[in-house]
Protein backbone atom coordinates (compact mmCIF):
# COMPACT_ATOMS: atom_id res chain seq x y z
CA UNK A 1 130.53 121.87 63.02
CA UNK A 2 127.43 121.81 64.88
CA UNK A 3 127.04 118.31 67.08
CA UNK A 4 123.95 118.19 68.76
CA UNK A 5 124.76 116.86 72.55
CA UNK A 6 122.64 114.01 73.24
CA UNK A 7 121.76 113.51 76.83
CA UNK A 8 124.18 111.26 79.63
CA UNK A 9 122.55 108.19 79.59
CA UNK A 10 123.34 106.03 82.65
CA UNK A 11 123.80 101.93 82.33
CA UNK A 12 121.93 100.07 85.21
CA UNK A 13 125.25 99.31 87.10
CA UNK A 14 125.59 103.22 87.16
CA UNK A 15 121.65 103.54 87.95
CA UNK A 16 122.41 101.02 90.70
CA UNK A 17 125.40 102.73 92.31
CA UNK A 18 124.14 105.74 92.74
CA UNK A 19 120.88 104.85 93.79
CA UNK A 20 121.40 102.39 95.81
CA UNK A 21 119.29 100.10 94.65
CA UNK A 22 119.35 96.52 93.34
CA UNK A 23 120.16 96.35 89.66
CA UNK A 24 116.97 93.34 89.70
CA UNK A 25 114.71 96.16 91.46
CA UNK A 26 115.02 98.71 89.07
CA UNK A 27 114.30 96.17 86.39
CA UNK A 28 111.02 95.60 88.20
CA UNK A 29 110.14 99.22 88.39
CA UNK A 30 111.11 99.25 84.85
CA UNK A 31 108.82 96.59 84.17
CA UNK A 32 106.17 97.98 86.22
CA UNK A 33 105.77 100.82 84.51
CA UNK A 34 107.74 103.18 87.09
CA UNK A 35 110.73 104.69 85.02
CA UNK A 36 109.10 104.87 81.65
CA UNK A 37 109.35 108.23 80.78
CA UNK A 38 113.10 107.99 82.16
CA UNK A 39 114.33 104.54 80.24
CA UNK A 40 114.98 104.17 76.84
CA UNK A 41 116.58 101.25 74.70
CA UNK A 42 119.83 100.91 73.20
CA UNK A 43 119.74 99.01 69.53
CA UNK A 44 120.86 95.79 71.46
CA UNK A 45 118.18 96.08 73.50
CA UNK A 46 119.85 97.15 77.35
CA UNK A 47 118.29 99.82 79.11
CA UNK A 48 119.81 102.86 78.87
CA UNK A 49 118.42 105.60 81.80
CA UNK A 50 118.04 109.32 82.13
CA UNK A 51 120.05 110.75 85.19
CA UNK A 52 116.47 112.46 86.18
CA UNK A 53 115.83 108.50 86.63
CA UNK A 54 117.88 108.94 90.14
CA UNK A 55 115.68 111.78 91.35
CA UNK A 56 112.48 109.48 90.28
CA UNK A 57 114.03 106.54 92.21
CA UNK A 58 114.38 108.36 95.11
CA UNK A 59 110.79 109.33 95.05
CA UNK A 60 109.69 106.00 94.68
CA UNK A 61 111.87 104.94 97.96
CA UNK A 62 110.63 107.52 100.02
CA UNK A 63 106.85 107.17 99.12
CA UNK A 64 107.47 103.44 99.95
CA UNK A 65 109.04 104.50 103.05
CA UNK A 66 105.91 106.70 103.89
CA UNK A 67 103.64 103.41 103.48
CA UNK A 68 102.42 103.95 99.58
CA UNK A 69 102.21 100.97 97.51
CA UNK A 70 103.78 101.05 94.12
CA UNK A 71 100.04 100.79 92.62
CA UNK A 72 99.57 104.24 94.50
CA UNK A 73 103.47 105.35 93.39
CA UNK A 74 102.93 105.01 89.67
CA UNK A 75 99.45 106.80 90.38
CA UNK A 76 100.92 109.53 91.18
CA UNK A 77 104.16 109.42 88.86
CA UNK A 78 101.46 109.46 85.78
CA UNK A 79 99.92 112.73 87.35
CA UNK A 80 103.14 113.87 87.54
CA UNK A 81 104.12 112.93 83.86
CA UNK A 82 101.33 114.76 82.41
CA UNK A 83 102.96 117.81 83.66
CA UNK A 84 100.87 118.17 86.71
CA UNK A 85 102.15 118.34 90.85
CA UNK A 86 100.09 115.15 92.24
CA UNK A 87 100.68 116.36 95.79
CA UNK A 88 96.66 116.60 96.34
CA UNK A 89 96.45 113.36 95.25
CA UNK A 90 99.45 112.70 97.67
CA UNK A 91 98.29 114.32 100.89
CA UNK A 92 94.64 112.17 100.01
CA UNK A 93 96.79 108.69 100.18
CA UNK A 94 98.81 109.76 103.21
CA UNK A 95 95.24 110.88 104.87
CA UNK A 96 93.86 107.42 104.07
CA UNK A 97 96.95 105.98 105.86
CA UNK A 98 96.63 107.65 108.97
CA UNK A 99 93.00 106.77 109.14
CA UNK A 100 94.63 102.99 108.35
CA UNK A 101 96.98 103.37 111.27
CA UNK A 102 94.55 104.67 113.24
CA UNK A 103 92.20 101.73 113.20
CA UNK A 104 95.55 99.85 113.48
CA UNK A 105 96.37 101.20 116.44
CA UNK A 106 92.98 100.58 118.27
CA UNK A 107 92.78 97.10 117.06
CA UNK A 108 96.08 96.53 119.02
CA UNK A 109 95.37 98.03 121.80
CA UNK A 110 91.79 96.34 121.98
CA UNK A 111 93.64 92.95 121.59
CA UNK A 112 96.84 93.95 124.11
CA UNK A 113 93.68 94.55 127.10
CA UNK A 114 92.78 91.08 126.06
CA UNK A 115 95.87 89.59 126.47
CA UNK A 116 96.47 91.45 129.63
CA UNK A 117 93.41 89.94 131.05
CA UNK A 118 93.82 86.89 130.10
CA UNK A 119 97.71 87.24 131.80
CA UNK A 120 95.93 88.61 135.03
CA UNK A 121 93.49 85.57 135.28
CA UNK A 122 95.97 82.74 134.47
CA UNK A 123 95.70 80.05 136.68
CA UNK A 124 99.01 78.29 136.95
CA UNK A 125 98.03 75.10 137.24
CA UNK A 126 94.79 74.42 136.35
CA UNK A 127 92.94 71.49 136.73
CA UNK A 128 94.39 67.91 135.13
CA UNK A 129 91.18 66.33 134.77
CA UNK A 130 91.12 69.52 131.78
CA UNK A 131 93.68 68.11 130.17
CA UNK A 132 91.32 65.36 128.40
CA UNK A 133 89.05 68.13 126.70
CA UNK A 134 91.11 71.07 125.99
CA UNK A 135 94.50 72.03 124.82
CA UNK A 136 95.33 75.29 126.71
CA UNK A 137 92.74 75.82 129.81
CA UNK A 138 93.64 79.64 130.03
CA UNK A 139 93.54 80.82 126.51
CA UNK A 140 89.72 78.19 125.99
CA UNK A 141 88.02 78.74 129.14
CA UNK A 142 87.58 82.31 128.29
């Protein structure tokens, strides 16, 4: 007798353990679009996942670790579902964040100078007759 072997399917508890993951975040990815090609249905309707679902999951948690959004995550997830490797389309994203954190970083430091000059010149107590017309003499006398 010939059975064919039907794949392990995992229950979301399972999905959950081993991922580590919130059962009500994998529902959202679910949702999403995220896990399509790794969820099916059972006839009462619960979702019944793949175990390549785990390897997907952690995919999703490291590109979210590495600053993607899950917009650009399920970008590159349908590249990858057509059968193709999406890492140019990954190294392009991570580029584009760089250049983000980049600008980031000279924003900060632009507004850290301020704030250090505006430390250096603080006048302790400055004059009462101020207190009429302005909240904070140091930070609106600028």
């Amino acid at each position: 007798m010939n059975a064919v072997k039907t794949p392990l399917l995992l229950r979301i508890g399972e999905v959950s353990a081993q991922s580590s993951l919130p059962i009500k975040t994998i529902r959202y990815y679910d949702e999403i679009g995220l896990l399509s090609p790794a969820v099916e249905r059972s006839q009462a309707g619960y979702r019944l996942f793949r175990p390549l679902v785990i390897e997907r999951l952690g995919f999703i948690k490291r590109a979210q670790s590495l600053g993607l959004s899950l917009t650009e995550v399920k970008d590159i997830l349908e590249v990858h579902d057509q059968g193709q490797l999406p890492c140019d389309r990954v190294k392009q994203q991570i580029h584009g964040k760089v250049q983000t954190i980049d600008q980031q970083i000279r924003q900060l430091q632009a507004l850290r100078a301020e704030l250090q000059d505006l430390l250096n010149d603080w006048q302790e107590e400055p004059s009462a007759h101020l207190a009429e017309t302005l909240i904070c003499p140091n930070i609106e006398t600028l």
